[in-house]
C-alpha atoms as a PDB file:
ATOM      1  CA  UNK A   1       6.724  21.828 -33.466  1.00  0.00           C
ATOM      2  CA  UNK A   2       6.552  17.737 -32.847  1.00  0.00           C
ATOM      3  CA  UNK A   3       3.162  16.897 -32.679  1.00  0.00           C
ATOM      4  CA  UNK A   4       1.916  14.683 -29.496  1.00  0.00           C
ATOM      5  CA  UNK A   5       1.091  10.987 -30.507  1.00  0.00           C
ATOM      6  CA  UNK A   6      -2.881  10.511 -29.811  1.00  0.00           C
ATOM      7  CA  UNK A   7      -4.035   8.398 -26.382  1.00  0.00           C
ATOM      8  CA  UNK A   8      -3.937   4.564 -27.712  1.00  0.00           C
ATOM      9  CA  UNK A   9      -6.555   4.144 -25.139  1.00  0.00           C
ATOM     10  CA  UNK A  10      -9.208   6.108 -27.077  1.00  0.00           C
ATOM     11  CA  UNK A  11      -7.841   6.062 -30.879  1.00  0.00           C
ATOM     12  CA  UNK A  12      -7.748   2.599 -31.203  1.00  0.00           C
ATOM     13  CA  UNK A  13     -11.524   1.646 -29.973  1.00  0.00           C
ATOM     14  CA  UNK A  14     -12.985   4.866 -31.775  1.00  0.00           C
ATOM     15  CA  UNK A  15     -11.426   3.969 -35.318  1.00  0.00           C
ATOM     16  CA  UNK A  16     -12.995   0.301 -34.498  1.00  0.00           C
ATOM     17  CA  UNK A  17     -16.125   1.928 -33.857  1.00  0.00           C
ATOM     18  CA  UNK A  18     -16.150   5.011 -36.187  1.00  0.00           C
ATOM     19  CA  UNK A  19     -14.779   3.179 -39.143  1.00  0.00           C
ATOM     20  CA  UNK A  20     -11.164   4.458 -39.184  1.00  0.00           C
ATOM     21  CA  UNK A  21      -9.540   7.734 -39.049  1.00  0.00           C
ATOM     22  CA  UNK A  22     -10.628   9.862 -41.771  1.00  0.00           C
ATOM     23  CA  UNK A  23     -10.482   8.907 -45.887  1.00  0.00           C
ATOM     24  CA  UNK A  24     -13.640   7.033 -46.191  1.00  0.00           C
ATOM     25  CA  UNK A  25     -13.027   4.015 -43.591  1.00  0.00           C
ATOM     26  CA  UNK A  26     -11.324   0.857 -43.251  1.00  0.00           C
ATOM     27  CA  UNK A  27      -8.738   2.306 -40.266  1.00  0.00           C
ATOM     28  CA  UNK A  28     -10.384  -0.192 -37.750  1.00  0.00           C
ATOM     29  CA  UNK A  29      -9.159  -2.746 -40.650  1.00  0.00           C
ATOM     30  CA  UNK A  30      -5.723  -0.737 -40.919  1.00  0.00           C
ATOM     31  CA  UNK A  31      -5.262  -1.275 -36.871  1.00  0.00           C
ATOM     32  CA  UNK A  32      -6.685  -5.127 -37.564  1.00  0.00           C
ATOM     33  CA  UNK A  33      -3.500  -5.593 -40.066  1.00  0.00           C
ATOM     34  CA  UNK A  34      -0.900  -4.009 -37.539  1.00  0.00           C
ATOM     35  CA  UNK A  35       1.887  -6.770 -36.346  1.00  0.00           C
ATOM     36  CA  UNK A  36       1.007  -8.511 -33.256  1.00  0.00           C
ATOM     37  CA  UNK A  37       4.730  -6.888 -31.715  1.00  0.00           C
ATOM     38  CA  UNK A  38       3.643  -3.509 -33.212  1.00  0.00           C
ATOM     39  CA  UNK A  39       0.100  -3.735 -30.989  1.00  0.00           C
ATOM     40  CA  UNK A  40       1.879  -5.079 -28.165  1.00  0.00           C
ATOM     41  CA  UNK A  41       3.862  -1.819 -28.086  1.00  0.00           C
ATOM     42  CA  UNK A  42       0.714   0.165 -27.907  1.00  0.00           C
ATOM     43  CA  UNK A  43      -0.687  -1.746 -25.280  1.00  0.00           C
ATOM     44  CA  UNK A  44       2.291  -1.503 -23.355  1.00  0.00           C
ATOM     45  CA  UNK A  45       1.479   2.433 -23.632  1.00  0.00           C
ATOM     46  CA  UNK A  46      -1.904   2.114 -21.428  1.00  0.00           C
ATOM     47  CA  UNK A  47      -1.143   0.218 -18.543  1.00  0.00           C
ATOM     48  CA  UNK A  48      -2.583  -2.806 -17.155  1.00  0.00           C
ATOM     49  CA  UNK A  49      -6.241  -1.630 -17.008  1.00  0.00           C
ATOM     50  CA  UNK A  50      -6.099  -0.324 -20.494  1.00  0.00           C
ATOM     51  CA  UNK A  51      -5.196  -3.690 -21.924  1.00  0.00           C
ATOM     52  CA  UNK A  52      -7.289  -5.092 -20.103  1.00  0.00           C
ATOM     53  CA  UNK A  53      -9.857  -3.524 -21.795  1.00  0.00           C
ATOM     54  CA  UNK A  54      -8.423  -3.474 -25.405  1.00  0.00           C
ATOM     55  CA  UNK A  55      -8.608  -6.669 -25.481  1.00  0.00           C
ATOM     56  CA  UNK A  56     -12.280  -6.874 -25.482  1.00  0.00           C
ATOM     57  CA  UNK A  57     -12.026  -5.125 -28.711  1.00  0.00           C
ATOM     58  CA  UNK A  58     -10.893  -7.825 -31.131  1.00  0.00           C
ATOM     59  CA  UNK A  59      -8.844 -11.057 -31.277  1.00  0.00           C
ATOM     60  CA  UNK A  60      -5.937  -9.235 -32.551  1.00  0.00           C
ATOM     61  CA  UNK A  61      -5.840  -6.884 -29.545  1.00  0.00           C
ATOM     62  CA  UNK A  62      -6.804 -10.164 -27.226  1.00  0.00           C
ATOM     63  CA  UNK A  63      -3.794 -12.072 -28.412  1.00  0.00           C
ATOM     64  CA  UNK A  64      -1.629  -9.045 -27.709  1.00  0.00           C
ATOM     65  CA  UNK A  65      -2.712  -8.335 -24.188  1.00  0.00           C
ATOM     66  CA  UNK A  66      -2.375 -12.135 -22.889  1.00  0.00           C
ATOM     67  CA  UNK A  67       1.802 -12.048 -24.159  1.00  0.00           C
ATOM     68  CA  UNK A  68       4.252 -11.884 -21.860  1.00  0.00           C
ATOM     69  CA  UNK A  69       6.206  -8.948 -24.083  1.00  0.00           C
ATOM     70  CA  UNK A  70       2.850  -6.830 -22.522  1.00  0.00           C
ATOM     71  CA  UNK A  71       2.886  -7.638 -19.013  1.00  0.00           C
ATOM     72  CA  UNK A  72       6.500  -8.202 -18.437  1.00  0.00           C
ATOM     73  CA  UNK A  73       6.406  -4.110 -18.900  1.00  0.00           C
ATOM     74  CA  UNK A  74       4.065  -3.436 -16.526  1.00  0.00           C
ATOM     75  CA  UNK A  75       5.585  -5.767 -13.514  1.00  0.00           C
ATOM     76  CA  UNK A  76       8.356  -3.680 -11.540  1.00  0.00           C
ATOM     77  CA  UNK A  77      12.030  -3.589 -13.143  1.00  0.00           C
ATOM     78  CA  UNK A  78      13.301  -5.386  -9.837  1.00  0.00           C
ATOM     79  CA  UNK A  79      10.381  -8.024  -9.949  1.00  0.00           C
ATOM     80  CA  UNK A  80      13.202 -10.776 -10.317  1.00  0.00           C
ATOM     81  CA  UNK A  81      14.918  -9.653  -7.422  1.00  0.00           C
ATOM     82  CA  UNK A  82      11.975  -9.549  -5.068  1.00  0.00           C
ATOM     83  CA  UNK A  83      10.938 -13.095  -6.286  1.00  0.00           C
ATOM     84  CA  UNK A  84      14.029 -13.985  -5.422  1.00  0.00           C
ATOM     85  CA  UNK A  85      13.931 -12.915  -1.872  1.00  0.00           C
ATOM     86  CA  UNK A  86      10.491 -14.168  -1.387  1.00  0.00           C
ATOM     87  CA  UNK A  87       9.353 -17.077   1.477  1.00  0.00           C
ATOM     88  CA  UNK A  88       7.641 -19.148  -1.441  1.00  0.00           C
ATOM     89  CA  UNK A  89       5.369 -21.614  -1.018  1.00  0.00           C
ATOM     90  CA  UNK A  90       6.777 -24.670  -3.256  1.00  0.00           C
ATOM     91  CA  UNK A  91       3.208 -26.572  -3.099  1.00  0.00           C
ATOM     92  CA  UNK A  92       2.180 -23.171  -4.836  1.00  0.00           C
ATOM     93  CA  UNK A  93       4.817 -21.394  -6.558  1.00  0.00           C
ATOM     94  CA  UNK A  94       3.942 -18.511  -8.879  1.00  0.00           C
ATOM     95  CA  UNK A  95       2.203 -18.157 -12.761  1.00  0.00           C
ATOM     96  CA  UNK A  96       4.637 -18.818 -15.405  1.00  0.00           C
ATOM     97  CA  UNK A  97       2.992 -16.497 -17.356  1.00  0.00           C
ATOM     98  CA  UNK A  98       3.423 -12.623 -16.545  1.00  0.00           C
ATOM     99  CA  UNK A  99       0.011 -11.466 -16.669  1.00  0.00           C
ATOM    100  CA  UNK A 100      -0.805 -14.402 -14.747  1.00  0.00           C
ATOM    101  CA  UNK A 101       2.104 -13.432 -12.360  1.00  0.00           C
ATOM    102  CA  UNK A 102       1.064  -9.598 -12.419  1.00  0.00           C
ATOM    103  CA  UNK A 103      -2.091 -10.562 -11.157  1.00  0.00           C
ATOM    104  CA  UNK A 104      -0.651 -13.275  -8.512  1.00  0.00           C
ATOM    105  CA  UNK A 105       1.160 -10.634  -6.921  1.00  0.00           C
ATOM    106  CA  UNK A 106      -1.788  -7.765  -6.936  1.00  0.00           C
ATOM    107  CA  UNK A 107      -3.820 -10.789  -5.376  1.00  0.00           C
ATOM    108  CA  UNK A 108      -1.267 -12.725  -3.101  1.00  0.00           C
ATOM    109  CA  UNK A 109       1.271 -10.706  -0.873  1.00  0.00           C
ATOM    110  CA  UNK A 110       4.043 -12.122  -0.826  1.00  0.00           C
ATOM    111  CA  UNK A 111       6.573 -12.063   1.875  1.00  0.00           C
ATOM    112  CA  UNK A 112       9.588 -11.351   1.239  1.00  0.00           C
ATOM    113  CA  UNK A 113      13.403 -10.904   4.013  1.00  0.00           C
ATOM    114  CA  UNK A 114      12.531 -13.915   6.032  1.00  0.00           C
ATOM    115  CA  UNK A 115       9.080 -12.990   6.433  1.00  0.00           C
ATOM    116  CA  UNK A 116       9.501  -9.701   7.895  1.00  0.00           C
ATOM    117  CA  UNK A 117       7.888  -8.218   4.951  1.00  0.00           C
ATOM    118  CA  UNK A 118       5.205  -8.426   2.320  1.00  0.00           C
ATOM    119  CA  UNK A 119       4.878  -6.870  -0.854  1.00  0.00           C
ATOM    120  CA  UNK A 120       2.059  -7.218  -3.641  1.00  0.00           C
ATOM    121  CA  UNK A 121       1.309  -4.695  -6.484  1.00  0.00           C
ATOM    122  CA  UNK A 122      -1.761  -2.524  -6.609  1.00  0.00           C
ATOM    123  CA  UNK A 123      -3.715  -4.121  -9.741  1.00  0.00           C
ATOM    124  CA  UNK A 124      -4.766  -1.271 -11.643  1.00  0.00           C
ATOM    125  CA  UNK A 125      -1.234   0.557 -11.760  1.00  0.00           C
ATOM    126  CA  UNK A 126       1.503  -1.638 -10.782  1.00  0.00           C
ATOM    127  CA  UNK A 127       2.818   0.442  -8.220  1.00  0.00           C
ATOM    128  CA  UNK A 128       4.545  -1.016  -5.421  1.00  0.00           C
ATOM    129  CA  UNK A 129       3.139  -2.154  -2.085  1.00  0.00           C
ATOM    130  CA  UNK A 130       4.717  -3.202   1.344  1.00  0.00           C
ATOM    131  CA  UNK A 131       3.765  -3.783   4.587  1.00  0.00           C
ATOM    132  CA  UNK A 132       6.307  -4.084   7.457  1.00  0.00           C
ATOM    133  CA  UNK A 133       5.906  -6.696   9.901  1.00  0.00           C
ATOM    134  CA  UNK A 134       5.680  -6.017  13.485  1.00  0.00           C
ATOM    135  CA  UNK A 135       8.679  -7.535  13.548  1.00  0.00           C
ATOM    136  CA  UNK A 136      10.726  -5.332  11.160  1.00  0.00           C
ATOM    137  CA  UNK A 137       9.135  -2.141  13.599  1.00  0.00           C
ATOM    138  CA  UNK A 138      10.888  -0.947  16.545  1.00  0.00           C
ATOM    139  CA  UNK A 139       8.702  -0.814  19.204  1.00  0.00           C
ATOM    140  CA  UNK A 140       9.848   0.409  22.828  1.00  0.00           C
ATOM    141  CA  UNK A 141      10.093  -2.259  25.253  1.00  0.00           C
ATOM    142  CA  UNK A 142       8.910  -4.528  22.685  1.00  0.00           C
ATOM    143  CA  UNK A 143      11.338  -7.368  23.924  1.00  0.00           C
ATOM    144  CA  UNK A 144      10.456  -7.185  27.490  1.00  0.00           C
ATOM    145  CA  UNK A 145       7.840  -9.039  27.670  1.00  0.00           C
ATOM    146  CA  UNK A 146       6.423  -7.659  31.026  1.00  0.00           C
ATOM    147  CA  UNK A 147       4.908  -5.186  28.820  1.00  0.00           C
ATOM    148  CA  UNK A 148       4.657  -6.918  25.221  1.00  0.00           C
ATOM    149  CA  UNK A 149       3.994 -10.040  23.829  1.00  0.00           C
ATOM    150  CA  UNK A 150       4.815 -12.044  20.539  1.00  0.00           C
ATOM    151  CA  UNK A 151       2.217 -14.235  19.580  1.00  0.00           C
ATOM    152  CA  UNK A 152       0.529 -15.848  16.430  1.00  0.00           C
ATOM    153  CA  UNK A 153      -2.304 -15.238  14.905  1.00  0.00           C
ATOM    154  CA  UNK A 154      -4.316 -17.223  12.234  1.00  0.00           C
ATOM    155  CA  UNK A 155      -5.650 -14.148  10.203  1.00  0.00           C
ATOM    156  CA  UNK A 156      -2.424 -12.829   9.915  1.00  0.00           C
ATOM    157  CA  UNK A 157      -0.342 -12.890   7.212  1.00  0.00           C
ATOM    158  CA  UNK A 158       2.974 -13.277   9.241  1.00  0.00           C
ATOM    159  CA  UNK A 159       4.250 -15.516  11.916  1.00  0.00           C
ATOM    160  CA  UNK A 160       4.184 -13.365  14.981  1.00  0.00           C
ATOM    161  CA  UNK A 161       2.335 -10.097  16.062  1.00  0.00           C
ATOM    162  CA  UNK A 162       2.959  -8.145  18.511  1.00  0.00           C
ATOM    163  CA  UNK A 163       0.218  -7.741  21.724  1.00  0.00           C
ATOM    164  CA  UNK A 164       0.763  -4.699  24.578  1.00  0.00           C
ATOM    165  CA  UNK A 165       0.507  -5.874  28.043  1.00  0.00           C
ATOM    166  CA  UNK A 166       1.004  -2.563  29.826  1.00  0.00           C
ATOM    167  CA  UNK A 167       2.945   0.349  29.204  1.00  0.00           C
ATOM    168  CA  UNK A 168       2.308   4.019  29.515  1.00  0.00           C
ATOM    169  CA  UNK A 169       4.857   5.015  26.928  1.00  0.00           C
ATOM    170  CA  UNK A 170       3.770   4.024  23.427  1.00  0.00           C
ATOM    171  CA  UNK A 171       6.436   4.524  20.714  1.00  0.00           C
ATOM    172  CA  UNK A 172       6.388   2.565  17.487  1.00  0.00           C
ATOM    173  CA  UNK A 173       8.679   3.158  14.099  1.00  0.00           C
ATOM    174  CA  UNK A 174       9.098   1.385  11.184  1.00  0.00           C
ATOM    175  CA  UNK A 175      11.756   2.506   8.039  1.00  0.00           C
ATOM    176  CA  UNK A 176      11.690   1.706   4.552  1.00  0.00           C
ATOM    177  CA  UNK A 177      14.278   3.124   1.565  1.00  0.00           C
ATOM    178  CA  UNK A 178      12.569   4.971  -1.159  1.00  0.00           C
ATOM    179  CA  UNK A 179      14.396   3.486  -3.833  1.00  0.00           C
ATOM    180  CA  UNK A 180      12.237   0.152  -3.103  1.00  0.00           C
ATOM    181  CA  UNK A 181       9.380   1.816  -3.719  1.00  0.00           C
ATOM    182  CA  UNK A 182       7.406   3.475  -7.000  1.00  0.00           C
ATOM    183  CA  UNK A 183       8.720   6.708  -8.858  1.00  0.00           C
ATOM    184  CA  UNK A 184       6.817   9.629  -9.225  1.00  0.00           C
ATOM    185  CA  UNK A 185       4.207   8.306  -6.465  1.00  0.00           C
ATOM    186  CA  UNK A 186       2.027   9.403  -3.440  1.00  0.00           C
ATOM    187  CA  UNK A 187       2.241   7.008  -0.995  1.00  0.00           C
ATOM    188  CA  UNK A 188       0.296   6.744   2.533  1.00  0.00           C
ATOM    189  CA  UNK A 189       1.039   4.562   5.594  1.00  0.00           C
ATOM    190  CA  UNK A 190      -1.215   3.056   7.961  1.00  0.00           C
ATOM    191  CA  UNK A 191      -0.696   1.349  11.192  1.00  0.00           C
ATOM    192  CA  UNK A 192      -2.390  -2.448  10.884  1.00  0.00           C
ATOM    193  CA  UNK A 193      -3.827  -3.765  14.179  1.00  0.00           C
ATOM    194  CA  UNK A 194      -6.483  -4.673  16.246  1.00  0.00           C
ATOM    195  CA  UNK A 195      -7.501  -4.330  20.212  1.00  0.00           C
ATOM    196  CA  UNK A 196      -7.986  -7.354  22.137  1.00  0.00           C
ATOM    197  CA  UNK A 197     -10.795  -8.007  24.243  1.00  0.00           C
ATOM    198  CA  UNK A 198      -9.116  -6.620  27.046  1.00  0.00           C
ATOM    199  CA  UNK A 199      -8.026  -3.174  25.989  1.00  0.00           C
ATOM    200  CA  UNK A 200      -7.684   0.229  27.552  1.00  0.00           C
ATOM    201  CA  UNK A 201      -6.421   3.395  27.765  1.00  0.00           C
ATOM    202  CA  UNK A 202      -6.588   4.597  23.807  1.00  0.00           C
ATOM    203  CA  UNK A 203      -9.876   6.258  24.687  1.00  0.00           C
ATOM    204  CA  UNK A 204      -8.406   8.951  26.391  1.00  0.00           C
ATOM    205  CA  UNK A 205      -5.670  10.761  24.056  1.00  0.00           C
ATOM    206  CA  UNK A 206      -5.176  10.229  20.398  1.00  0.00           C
ATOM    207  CA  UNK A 207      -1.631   9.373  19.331  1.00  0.00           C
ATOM    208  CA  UNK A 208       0.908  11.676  17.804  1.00  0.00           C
ATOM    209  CA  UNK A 209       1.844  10.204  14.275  1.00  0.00           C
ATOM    210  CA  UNK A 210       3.693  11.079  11.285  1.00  0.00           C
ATOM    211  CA  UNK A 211       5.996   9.938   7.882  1.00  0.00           C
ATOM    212  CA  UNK A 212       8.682  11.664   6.047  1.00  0.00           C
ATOM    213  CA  UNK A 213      12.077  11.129   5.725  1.00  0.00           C
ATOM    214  CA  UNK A 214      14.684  10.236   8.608  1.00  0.00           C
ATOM    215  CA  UNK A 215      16.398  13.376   9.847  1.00  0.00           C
ATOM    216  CA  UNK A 216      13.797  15.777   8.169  1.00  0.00           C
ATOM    217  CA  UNK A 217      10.990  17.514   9.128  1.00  0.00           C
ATOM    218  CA  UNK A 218       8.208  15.435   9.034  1.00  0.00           C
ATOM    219  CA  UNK A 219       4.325  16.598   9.385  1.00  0.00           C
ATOM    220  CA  UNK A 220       2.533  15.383  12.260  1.00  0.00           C
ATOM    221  CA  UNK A 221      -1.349  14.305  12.884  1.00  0.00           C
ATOM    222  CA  UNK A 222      -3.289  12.579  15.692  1.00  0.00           C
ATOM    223  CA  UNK A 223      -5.319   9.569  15.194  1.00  0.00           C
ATOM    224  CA  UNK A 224      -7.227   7.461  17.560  1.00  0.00           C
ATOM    225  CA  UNK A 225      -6.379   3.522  17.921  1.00  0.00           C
ATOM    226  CA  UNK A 226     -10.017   3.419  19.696  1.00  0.00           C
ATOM    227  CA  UNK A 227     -12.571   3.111  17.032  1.00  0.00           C
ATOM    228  CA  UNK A 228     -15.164   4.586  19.434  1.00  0.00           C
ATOM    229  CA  UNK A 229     -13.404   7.331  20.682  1.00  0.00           C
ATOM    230  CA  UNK A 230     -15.248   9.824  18.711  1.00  0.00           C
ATOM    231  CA  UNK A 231     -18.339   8.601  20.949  1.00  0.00           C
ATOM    232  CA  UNK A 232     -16.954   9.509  24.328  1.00  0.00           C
ATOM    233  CA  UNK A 233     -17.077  13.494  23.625  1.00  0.00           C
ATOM    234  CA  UNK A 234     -17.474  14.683  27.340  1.00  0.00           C
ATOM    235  CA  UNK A 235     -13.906  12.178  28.533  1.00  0.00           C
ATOM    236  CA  UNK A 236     -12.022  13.727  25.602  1.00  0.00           C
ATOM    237  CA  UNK A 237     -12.777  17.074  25.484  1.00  0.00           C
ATOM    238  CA  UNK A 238     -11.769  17.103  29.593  1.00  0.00           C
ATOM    239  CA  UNK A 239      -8.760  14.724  29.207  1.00  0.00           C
ATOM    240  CA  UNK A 240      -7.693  16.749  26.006  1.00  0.00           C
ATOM    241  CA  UNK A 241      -7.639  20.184  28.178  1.00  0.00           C
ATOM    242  CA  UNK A 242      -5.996  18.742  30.717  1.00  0.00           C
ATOM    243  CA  UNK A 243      -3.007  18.051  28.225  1.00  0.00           C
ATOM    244  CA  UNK A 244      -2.694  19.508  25.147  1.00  0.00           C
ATOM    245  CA  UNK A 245      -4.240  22.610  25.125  1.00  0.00           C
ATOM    246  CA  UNK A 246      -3.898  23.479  21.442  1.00  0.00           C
ATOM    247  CA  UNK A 247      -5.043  20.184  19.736  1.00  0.00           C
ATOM    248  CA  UNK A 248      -7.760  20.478  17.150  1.00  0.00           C
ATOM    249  CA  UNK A 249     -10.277  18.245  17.380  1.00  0.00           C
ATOM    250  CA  UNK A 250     -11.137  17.959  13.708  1.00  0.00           C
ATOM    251  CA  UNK A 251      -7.222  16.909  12.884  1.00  0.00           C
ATOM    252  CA  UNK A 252      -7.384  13.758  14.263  1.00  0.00           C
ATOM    253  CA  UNK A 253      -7.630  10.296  11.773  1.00  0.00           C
ATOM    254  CA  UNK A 254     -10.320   7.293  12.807  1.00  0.00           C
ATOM    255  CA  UNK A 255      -9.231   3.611  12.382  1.00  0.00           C
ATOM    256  CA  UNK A 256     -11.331   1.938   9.187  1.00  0.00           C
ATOM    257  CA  UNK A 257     -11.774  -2.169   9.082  1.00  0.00           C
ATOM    258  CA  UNK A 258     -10.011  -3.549   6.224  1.00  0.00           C
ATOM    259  CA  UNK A 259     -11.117  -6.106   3.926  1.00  0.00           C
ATOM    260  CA  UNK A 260      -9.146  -8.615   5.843  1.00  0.00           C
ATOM    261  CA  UNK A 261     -10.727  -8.203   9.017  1.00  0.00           C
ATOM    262  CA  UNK A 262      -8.172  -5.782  10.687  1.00  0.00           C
ATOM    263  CA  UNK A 263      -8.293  -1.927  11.375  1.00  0.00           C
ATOM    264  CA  UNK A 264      -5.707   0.619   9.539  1.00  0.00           C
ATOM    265  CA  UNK A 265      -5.196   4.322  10.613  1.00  0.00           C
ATOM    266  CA  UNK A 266      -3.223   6.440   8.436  1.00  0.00           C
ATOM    267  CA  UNK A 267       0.003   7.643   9.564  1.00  0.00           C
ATOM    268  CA  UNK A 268       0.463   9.833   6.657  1.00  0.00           C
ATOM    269  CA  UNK A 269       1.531  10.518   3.423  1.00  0.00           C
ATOM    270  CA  UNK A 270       4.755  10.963   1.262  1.00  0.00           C
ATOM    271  CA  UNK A 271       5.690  11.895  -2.309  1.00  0.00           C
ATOM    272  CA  UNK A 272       8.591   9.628  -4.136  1.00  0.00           C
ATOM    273  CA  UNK A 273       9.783  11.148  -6.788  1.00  0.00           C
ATOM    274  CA  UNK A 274      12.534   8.263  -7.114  1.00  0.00           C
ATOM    275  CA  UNK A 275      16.123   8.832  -8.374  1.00  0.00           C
ATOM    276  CA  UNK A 276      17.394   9.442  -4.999  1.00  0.00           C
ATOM    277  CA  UNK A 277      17.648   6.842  -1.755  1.00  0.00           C
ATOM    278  CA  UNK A 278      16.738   8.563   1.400  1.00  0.00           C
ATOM    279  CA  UNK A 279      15.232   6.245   4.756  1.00  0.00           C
ATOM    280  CA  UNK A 280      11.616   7.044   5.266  1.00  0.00           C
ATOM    281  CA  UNK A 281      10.457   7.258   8.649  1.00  0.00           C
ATOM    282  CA  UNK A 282       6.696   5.925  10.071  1.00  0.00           C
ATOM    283  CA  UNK A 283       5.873   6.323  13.683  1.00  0.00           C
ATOM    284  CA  UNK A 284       3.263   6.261  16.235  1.00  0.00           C
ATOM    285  CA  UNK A 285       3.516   8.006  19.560  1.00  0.00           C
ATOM    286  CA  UNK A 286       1.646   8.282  22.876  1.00  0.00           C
ATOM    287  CA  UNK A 287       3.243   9.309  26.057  1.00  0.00           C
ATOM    288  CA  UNK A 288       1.358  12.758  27.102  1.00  0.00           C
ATOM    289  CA  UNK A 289      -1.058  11.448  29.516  1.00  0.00           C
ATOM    290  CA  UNK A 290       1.466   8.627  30.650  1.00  0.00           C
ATOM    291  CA  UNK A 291      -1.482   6.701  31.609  1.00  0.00           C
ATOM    292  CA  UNK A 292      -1.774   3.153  31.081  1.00  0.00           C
ATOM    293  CA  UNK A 293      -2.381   1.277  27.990  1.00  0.00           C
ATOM    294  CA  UNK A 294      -3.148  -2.531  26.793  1.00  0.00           C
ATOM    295  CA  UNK A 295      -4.586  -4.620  24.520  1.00  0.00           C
ATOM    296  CA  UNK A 296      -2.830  -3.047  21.533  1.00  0.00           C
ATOM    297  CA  UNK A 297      -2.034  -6.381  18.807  1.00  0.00           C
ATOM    298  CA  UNK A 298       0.661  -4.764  15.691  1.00  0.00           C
ATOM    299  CA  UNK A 299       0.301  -6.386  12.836  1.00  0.00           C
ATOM    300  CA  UNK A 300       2.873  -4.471  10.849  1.00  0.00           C
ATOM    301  CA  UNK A 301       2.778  -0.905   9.254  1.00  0.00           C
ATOM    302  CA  UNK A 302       0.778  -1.139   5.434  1.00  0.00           C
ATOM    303  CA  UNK A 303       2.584   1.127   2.685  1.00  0.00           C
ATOM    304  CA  UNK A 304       0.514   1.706  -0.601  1.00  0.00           C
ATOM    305  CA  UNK A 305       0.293   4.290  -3.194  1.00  0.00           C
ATOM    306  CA  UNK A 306      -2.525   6.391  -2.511  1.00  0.00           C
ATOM    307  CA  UNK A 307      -5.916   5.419  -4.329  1.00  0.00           C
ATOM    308  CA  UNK A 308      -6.731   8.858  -5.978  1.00  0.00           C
ATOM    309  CA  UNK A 309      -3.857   9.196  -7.883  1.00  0.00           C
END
């Protein structure tokens, strides 16, 4: 039987700190000696974090991890492509190096199709990230503006967002192809907004929302776009008898800030095993109590590989 190669991530530093692999030392030397392309190929084995820290370990490893033979492996196979498409900043363009892009593009999303999208990589894996812009989302009665609004906002990161005036049906989607995103990955969505200082009527009801693919069964939850709701037990326990009689209090998601200021709520989550293009469906839903709403501002709907993997 083929014996499994050993974890690069923990041979390598123990033989540096045990003194080599058996035979009365001098391994940490043997691994010292190794060609620079030979160590690069390890590195390549542990992902980003992993070289990151192999390269503490010696000046061999250190020159290894900085080439762009290492990093050029862990950016996406398409990376050209989506550079290509990108809305680039030419008084800033992008590292020349690849780690120096790989970490550009964990720390700067970029947008990409005319600004209707971002993407950026999550840093410690390299997986994929997008975010539609309220833009690319199809949002009933979003172009009438008697009930929405397209404005800018500064803290943003694309031109327009869109702001609810008054409706009392709610329905947003957003689609995105799997074969965009990372194989073999759990991914989650989350709706990306705030409420305006005017806002009303997501107190009452959570919405209805959901992700899977287009034309399949797809698992819905109920979340609350009121970050308080959870405080106004006596209105929703009434309103929520009045209109759904079997909803579960405990099911429902919360918003969360974000680091840049805005609120998220997950939609939910989706397993890509890759290989195969299917159209996968987000959406966000509120028309049970048909009462009215406002104050609702879409940023765009956030797709990202789920943190626990």
């Amino acid at each position: 039987m083929a014996k499994a190669l050993p974890n690069p991530t923990f041979t390598i530093p123990m033989m540096m700190e045990n003194g080599g692999g058996g035979g009365g030392g001098g391994g940490g030397d043997f691994c010292l000696k190794l060609p620079e392309g030979c160590i690069a190929d390890i590195l390549a084995l542990t992902g980003p974090r992993g070289a990151c820290r192999l390269a503490l370990v010696a000046s061999t490893f250190r020159s290894a991890a900085e080439s762009d033979a290492v990093w050029e492996r862990f950016l996406p196979a398409d990376y050209k492509d989506i550079l290509a498409r990108a809305v680039l900043d030419f008084n800033s363009p992008p590292p020349a190096s690849k780690k120096g892009l790989y970490l550009w593009l964990s720390d700067h999303p970029l947008l990409i199709d005319g600004g209707t999208k971002s993407f950026n990589l999550e840093k410690s894996s390299g997986r994929k990230c997008y975010m539609l812009a309220a833009r690319d989302l199809t949002i009933v009665w979003g172009d009438s503006p008697e009930y929405w609004t397209w404005t800018s906002l500064p803290d943003s990161r694309f031109s327009e967002v869109a702001e609810l005036l008054a409706v009392c049906w709610l329905e947003i989607r957003g689609k995105i192809s799997t074969r965009i995103l990372s194989p073999n990955t759990t991914y989650a969505a989350f709706l990306v907004f705030k409420l305006a200082a005017v806002a009303y009527g997501f107190e009452y009801l959570p919405a209805d929302v959901a992700m899977g693919i287009s034309g399949g069964e797809h698992k819905t939850q109920t979340a609350y776009l009121d970050p308080v709701a959870g405080q106004r037990p006596q209105i929703r326990r009434h309103v929520l008898r009045r209109h759904v009689a079997q909803h579960r209090e405990g099911d429902n998601q919360y918003p969360k800030v974000r680091e840049d200021g805005w609120m998220e709520v997950e939609l939910g989550e989706y397993f890509n095993e890759g290989g195969e293009e299917r159209e996968l469906e987000m959406s966000v839903m509120e028309v049970r109590g048909r009462h009215w709403k406002r104050g609702l501002i879409i940023q765009g709907i956030d797709i990202r590989p789920k943190v626990d993997q």
